[in-house]
PDB file of N, CA and C in Angstrom:
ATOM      1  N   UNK A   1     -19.517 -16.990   2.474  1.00  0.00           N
ATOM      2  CA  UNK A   1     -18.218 -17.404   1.956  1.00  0.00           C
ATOM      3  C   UNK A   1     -18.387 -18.666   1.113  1.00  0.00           C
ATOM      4  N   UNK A   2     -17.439 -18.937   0.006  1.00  0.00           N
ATOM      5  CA  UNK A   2     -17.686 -20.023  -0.984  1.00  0.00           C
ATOM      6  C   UNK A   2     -16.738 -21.121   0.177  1.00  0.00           C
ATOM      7  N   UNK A   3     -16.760 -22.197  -0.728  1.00  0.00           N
ATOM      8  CA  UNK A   3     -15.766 -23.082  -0.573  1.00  0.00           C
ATOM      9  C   UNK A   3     -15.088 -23.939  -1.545  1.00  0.00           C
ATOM     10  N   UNK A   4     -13.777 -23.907  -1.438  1.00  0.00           N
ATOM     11  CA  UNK A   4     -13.531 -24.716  -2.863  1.00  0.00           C
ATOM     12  C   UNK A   4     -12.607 -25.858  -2.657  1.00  0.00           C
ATOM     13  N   UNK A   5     -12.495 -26.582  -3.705  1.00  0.00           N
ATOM     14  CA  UNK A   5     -11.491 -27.798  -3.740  1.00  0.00           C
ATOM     15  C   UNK A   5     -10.667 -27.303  -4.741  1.00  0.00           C
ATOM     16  N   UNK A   6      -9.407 -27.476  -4.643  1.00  0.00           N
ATOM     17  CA  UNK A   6      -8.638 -27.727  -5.633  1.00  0.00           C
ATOM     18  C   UNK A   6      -7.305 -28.556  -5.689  1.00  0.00           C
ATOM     19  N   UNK A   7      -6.636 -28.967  -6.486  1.00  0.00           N
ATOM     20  CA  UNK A   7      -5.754 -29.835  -7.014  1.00  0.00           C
ATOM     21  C   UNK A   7      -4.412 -29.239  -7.117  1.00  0.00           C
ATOM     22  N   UNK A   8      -3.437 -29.150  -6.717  1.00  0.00           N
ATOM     23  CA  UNK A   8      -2.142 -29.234  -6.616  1.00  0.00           C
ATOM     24  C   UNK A   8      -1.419 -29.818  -6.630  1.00  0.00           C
ATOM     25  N   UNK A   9      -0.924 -30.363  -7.222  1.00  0.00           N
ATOM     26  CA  UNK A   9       0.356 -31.840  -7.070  1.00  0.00           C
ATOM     27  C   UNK A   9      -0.292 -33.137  -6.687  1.00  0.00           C
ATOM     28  N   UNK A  10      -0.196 -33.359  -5.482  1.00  0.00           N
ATOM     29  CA  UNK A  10      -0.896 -34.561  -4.580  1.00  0.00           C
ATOM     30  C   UNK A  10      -1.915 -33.907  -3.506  1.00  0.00           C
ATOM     31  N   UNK A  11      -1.836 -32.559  -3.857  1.00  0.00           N
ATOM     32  CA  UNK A  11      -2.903 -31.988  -2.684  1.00  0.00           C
ATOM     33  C   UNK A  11      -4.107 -31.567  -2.865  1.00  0.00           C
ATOM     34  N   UNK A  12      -5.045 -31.784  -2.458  1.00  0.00           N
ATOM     35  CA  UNK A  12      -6.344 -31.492  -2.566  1.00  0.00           C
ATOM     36  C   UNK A  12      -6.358 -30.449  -1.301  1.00  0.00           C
ATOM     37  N   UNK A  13      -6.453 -28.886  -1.833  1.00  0.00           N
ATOM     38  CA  UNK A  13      -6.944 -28.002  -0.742  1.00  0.00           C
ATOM     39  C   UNK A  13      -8.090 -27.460  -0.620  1.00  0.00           C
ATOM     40  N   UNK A  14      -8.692 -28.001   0.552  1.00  0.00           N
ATOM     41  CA  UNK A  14     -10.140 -27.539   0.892  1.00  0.00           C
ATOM     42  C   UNK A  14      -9.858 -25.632   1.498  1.00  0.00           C
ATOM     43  N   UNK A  15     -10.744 -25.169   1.322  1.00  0.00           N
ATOM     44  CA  UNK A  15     -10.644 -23.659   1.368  1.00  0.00           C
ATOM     45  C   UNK A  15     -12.255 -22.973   1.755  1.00  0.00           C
ATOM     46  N   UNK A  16     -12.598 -22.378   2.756  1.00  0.00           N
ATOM     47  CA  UNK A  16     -13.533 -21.807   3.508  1.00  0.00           C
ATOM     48  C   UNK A  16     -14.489 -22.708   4.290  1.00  0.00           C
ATOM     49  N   UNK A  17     -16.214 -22.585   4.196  1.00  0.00           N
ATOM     50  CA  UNK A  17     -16.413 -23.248   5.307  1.00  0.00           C
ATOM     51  C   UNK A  17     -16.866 -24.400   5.090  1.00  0.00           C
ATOM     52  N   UNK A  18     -16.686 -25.473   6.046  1.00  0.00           N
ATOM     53  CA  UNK A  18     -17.435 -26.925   5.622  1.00  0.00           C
ATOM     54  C   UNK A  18     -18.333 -27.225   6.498  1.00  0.00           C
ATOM     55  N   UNK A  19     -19.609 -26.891   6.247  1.00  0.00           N
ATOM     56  CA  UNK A  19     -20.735 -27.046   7.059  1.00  0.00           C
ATOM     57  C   UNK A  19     -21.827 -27.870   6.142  1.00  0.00           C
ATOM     58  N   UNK A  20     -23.113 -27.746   6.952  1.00  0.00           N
ATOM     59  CA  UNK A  20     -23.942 -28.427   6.104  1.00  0.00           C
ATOM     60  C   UNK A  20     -24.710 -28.398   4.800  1.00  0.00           C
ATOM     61  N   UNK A  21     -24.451 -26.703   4.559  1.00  0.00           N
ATOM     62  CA  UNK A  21     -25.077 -25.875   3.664  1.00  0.00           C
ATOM     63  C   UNK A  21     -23.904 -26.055   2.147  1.00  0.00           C
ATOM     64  N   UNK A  22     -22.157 -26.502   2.540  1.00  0.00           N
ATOM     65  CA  UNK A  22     -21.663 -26.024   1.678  1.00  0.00           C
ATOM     66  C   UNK A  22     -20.885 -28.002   1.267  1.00  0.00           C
ATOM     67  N   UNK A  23     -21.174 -28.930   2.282  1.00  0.00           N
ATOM     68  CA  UNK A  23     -20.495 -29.709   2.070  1.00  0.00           C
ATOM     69  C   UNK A  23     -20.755 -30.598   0.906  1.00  0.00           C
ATOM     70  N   UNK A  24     -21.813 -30.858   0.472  1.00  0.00           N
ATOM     71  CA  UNK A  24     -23.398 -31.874  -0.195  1.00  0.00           C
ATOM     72  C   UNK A  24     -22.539 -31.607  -1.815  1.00  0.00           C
ATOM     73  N   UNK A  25     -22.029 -30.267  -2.171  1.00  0.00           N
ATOM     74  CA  UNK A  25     -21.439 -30.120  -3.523  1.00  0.00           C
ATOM     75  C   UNK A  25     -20.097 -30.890  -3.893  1.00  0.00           C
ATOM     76  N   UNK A  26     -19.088 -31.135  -2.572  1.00  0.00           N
ATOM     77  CA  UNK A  26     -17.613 -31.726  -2.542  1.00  0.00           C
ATOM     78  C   UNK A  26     -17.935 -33.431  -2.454  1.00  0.00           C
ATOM     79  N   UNK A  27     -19.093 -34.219  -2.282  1.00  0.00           N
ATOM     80  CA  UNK A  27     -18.716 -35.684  -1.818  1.00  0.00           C
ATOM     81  C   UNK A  27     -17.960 -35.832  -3.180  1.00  0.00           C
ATOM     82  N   UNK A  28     -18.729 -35.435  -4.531  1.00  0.00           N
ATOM     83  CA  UNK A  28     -17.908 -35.987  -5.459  1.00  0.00           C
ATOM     84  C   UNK A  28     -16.922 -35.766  -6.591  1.00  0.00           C
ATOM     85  N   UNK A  29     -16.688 -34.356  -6.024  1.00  0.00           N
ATOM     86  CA  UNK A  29     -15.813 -33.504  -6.387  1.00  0.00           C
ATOM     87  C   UNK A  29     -14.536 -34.115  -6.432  1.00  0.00           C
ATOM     88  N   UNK A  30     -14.338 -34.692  -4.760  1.00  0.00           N
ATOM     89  CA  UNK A  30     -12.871 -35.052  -4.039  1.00  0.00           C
ATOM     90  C   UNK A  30     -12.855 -36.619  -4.718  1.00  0.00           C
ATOM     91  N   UNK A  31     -13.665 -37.270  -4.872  1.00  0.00           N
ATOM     92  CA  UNK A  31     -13.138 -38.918  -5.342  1.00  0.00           C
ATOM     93  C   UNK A  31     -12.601 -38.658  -6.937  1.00  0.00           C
ATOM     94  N   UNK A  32     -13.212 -37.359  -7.434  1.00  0.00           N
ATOM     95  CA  UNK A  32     -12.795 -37.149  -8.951  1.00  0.00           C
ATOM     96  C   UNK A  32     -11.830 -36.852  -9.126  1.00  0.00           C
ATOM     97  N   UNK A  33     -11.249 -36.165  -8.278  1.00  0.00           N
ATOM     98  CA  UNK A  33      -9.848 -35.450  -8.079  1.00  0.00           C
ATOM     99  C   UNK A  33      -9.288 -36.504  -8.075  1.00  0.00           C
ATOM    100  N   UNK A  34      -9.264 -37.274  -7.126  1.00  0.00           N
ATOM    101  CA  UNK A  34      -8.272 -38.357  -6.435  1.00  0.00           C
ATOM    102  C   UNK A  34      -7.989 -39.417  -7.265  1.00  0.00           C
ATOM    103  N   UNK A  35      -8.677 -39.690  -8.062  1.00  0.00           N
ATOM    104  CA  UNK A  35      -8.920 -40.632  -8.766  1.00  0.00           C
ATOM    105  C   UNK A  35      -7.449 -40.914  -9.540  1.00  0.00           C
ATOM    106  N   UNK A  36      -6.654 -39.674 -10.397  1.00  0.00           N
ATOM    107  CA  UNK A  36      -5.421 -39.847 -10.932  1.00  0.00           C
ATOM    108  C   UNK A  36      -3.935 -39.728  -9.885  1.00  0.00           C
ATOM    109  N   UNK A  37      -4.633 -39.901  -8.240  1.00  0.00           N
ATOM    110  CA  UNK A  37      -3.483 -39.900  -7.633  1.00  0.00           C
ATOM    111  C   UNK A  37      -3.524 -40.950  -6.799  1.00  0.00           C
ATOM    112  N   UNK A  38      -1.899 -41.118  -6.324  1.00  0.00           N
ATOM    113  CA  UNK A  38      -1.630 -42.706  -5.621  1.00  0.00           C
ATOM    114  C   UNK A  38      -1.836 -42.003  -4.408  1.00  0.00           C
ATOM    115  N   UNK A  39      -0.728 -40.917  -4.051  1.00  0.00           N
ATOM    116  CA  UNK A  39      -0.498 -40.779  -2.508  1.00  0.00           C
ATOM    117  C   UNK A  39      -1.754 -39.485  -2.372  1.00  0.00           C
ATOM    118  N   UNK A  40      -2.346 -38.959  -1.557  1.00  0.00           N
ATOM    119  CA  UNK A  40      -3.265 -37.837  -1.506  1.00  0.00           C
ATOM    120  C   UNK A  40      -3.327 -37.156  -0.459  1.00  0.00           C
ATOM    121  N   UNK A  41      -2.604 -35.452  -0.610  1.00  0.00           N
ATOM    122  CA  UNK A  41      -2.903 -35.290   1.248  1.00  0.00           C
ATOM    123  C   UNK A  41      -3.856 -33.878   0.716  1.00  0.00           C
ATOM    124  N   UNK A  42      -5.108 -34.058   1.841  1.00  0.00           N
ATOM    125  CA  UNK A  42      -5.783 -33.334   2.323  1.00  0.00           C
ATOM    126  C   UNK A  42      -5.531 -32.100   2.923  1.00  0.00           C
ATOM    127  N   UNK A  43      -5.257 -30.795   2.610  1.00  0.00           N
ATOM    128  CA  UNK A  43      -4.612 -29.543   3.534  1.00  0.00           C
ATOM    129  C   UNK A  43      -5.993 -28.799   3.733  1.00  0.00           C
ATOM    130  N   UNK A  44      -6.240 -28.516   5.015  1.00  0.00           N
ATOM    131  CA  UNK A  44      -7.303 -27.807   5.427  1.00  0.00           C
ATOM    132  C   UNK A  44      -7.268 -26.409   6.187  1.00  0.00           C
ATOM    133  N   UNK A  45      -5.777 -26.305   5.601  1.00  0.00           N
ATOM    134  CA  UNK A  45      -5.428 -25.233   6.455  1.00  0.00           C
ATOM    135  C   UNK A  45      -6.769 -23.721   6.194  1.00  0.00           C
ATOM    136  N   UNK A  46      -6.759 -23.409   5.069  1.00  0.00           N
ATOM    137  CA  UNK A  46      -7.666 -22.303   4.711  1.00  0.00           C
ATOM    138  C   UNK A  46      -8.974 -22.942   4.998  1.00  0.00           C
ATOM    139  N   UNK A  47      -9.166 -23.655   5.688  1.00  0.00           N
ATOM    140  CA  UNK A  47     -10.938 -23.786   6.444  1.00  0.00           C
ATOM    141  C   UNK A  47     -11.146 -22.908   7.792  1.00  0.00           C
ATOM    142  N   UNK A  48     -12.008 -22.492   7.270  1.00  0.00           N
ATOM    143  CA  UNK A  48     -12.301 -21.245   8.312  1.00  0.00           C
ATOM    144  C   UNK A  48     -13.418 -21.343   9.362  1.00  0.00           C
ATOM    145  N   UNK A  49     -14.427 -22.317   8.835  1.00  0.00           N
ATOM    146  CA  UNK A  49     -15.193 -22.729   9.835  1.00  0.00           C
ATOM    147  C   UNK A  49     -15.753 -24.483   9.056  1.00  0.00           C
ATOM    148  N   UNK A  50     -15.729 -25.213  10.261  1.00  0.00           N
ATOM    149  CA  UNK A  50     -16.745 -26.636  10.095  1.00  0.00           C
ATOM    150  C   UNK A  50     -17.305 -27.183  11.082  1.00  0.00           C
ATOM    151  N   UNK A  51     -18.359 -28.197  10.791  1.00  0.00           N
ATOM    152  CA  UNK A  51     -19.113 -28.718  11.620  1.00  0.00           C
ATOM    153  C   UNK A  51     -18.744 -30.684  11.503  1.00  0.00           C
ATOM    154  N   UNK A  52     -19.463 -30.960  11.913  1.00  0.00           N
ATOM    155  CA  UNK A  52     -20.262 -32.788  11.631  1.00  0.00           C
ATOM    156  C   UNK A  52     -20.470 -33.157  10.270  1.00  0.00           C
ATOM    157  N   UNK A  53     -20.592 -32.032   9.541  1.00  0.00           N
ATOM    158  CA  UNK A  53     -20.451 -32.600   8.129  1.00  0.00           C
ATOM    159  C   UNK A  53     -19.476 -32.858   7.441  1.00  0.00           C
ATOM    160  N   UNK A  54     -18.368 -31.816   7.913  1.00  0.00           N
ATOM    161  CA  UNK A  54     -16.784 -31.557   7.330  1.00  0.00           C
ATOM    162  C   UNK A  54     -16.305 -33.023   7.841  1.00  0.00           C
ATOM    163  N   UNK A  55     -16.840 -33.642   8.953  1.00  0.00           N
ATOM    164  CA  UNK A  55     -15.711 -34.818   9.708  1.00  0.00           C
ATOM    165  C   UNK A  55     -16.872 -35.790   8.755  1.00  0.00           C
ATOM    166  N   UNK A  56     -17.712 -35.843   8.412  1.00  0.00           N
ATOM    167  CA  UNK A  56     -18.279 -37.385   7.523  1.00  0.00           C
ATOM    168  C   UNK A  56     -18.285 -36.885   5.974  1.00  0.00           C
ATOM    169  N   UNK A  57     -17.719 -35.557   5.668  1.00  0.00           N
ATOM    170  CA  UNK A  57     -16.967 -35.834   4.189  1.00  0.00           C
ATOM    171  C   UNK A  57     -15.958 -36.321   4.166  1.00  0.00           C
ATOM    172  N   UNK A  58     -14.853 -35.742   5.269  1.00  0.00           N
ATOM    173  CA  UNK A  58     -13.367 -36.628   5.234  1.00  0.00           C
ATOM    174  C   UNK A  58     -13.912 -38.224   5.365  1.00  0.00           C
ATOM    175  N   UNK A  59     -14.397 -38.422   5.997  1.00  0.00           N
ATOM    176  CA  UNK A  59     -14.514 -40.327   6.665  1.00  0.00           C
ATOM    177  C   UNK A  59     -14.483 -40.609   4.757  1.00  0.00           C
ATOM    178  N   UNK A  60     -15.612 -40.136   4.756  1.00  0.00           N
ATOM    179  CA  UNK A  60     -16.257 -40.244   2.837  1.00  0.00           C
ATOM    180  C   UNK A  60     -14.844 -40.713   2.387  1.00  0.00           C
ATOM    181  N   UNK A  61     -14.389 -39.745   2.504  1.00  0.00           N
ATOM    182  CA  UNK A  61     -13.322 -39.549   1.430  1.00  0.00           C
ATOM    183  C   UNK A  61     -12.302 -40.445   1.568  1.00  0.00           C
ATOM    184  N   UNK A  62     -11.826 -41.036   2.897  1.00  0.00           N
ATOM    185  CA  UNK A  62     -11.142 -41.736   3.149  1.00  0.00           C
ATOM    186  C   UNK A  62     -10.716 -43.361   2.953  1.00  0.00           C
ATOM    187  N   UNK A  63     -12.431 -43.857   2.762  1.00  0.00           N
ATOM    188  CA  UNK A  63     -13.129 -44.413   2.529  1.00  0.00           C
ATOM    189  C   UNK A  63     -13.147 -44.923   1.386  1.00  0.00           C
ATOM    190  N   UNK A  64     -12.989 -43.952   0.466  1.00  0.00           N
ATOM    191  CA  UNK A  64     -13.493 -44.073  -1.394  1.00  0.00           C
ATOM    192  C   UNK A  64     -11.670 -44.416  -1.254  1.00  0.00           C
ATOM    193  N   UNK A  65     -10.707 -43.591  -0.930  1.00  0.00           N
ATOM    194  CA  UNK A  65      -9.305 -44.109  -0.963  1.00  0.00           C
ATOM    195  C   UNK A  65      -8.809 -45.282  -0.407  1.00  0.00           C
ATOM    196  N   UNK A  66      -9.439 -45.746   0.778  1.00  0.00           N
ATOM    197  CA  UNK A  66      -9.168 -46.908   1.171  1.00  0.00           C
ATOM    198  C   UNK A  66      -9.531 -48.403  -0.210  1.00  0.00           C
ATOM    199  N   UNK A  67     -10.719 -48.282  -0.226  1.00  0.00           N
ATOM    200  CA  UNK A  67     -11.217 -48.993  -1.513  1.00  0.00           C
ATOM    201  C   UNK A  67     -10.729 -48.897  -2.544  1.00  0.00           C
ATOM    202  N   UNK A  68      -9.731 -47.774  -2.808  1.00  0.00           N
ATOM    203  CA  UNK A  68      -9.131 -47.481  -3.975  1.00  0.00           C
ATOM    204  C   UNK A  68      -7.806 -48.162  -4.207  1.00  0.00           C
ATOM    205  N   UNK A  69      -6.968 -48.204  -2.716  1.00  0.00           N
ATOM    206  CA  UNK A  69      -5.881 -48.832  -2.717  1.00  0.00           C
ATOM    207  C   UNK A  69      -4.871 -47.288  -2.710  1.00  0.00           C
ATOM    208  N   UNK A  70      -5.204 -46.192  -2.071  1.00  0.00           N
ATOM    209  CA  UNK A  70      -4.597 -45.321  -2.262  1.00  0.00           C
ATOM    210  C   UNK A  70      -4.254 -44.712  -0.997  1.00  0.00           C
ATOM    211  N   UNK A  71      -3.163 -44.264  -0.651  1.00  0.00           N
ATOM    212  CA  UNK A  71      -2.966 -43.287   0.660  1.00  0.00           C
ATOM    213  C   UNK A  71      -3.488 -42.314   0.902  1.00  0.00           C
ATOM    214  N   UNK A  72      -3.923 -41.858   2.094  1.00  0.00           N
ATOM    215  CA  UNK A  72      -4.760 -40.540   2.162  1.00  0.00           C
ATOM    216  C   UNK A  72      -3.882 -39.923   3.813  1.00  0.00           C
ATOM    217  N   UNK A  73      -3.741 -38.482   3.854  1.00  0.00           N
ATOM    218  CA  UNK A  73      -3.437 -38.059   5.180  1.00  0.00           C
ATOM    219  C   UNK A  73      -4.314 -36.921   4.906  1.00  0.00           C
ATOM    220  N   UNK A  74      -4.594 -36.165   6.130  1.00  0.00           N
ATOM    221  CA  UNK A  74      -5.218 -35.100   6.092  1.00  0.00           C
ATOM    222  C   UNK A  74      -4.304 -34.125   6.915  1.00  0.00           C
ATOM    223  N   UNK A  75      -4.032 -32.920   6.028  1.00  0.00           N
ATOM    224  CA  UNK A  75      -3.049 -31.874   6.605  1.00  0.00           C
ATOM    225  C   UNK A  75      -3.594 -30.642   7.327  1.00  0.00           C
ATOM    226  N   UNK A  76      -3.258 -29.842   8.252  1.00  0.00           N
ATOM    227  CA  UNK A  76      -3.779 -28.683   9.337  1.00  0.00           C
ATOM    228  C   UNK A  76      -5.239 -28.655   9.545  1.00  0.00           C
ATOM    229  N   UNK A  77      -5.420 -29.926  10.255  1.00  0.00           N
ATOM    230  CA  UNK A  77      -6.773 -30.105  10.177  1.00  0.00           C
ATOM    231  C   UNK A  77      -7.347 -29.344  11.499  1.00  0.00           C
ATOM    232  N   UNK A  78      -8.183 -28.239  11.560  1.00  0.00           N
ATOM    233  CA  UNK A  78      -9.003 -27.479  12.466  1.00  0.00           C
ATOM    234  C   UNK A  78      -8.671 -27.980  13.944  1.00  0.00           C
ATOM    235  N   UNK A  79      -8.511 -27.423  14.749  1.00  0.00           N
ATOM    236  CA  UNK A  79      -9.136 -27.819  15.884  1.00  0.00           C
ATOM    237  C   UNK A  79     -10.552 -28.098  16.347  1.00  0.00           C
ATOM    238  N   UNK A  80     -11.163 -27.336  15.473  1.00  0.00           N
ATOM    239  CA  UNK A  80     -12.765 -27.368  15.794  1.00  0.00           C
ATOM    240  C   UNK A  80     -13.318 -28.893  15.434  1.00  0.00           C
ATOM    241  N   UNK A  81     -12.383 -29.440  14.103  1.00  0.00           N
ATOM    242  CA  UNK A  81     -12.805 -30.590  13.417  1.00  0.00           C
ATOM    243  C   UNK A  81     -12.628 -31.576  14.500  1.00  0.00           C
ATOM    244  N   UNK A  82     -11.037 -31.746  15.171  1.00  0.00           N
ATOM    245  CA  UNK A  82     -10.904 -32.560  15.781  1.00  0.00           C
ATOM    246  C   UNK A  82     -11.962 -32.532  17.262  1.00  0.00           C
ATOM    247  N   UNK A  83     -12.400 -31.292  17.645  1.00  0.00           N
ATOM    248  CA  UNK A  83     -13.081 -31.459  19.040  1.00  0.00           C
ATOM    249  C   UNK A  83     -14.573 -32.251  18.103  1.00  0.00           C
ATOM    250  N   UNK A  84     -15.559 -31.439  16.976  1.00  0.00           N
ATOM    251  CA  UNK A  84     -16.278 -32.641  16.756  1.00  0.00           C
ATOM    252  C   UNK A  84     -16.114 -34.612  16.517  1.00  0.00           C
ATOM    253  N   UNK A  85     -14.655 -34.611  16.216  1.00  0.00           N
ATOM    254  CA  UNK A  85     -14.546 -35.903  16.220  1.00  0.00           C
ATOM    255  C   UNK A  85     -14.340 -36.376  17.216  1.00  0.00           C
ATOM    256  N   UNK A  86     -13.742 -36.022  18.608  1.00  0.00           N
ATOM    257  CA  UNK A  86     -14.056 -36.335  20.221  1.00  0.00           C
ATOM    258  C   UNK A  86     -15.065 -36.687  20.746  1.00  0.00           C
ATOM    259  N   UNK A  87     -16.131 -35.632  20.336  1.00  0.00           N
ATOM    260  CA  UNK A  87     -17.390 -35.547  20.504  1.00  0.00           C
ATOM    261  C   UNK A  87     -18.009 -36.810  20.025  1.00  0.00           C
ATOM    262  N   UNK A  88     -18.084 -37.261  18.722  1.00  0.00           N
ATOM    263  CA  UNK A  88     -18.180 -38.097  18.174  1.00  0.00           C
ATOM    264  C   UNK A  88     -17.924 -39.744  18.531  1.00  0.00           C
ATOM    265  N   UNK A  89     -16.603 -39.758  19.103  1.00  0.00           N
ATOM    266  CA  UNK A  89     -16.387 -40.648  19.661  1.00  0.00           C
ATOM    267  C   UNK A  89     -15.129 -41.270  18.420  1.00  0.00           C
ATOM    268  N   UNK A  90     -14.634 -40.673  17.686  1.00  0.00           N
ATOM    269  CA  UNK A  90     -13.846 -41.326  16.443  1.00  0.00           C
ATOM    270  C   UNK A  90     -12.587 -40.604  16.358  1.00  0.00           C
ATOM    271  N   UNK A  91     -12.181 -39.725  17.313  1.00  0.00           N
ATOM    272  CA  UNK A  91     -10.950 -39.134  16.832  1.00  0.00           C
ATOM    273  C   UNK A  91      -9.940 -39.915  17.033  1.00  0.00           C
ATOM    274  N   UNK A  92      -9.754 -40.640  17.674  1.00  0.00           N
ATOM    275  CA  UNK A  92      -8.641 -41.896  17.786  1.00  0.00           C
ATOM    276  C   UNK A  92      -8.439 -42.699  16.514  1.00  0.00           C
ATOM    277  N   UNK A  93      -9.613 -42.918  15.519  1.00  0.00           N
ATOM    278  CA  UNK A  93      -9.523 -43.339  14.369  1.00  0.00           C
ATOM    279  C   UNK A  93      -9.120 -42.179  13.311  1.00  0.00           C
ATOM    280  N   UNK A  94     -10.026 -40.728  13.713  1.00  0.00           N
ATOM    281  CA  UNK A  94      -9.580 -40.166  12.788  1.00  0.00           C
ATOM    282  C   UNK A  94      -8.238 -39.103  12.832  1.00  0.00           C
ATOM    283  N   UNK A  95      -7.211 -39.731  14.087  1.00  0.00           N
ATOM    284  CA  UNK A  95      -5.915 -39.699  13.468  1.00  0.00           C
ATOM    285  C   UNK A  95      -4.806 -39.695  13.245  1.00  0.00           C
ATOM    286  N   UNK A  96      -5.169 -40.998  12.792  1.00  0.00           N
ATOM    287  CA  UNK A  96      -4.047 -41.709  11.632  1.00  0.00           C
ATOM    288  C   UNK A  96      -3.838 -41.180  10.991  1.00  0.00           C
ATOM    289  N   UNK A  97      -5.008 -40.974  10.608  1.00  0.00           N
ATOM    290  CA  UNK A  97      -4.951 -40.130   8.866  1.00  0.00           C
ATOM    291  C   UNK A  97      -4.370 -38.608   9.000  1.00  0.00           C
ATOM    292  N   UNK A  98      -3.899 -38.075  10.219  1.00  0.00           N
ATOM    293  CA  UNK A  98      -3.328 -36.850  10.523  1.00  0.00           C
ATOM    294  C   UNK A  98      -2.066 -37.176   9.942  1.00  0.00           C
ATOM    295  N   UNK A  99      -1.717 -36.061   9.332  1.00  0.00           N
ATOM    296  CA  UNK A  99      -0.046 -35.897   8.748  1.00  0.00           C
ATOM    297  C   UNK A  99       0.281 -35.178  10.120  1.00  0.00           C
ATOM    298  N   UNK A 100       1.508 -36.173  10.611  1.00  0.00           N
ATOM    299  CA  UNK A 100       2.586 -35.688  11.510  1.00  0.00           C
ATOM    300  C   UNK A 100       3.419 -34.523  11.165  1.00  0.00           C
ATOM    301  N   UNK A 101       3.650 -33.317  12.272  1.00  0.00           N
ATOM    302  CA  UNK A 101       4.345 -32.467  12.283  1.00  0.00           C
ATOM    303  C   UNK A 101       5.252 -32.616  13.186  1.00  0.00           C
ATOM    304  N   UNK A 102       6.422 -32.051  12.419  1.00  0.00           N
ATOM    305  CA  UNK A 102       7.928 -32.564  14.030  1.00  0.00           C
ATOM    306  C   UNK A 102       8.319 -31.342  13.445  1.00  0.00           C
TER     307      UNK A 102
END
């Protein structure tokens, strides 16, 4: 399966899998994107599978926006993502950056 980024409004939608094999092409894909936007949300809904790499491209990414002076949330983010960031020891940091659903 591919994986892609693309640009919508303020959304950057990640789409299939984010592992180690597919992530290495997006670090600088997503700061290019972002670059002409203030607010930026992340939708991950169409990710179908990720690992440890998918959770230190987001940090990446979060990162390059923080320094930027720009907002970042990340939208339907995996369950799988969040149990590696448990694992990890960072999901309490990573989220904030969760867009709230009510």
């Amino acid at each position: 399966m591919t994986t892609q980024l693309t640009c919508q409004g303020n959304q950057l939608r990640l789409e299939g899998e984010l592992t180690f094999m597919t992530v290495n092409k997006l670090y600088d894909r997503g700061p290019a994107l972002m670059d002409s936007l203030q607010t930026i949300i992340i939708d991950l809904q169409n990710v179908s599978r990720c690992d440890s790499s998918a959770l230190a491209l987001l940090i990446s990414w979060q990162r390059y926006a923080s320094h930027c002076s720009k907002s970042i949330t990340f939208a339907h983010v995996p369950q799988q993502l969040l149990a590696v960031a448990e694992v990890c020891g960072i999901k309490e940091h990573f989220k904030q950056f969760l867009q709230r659903v009510d």
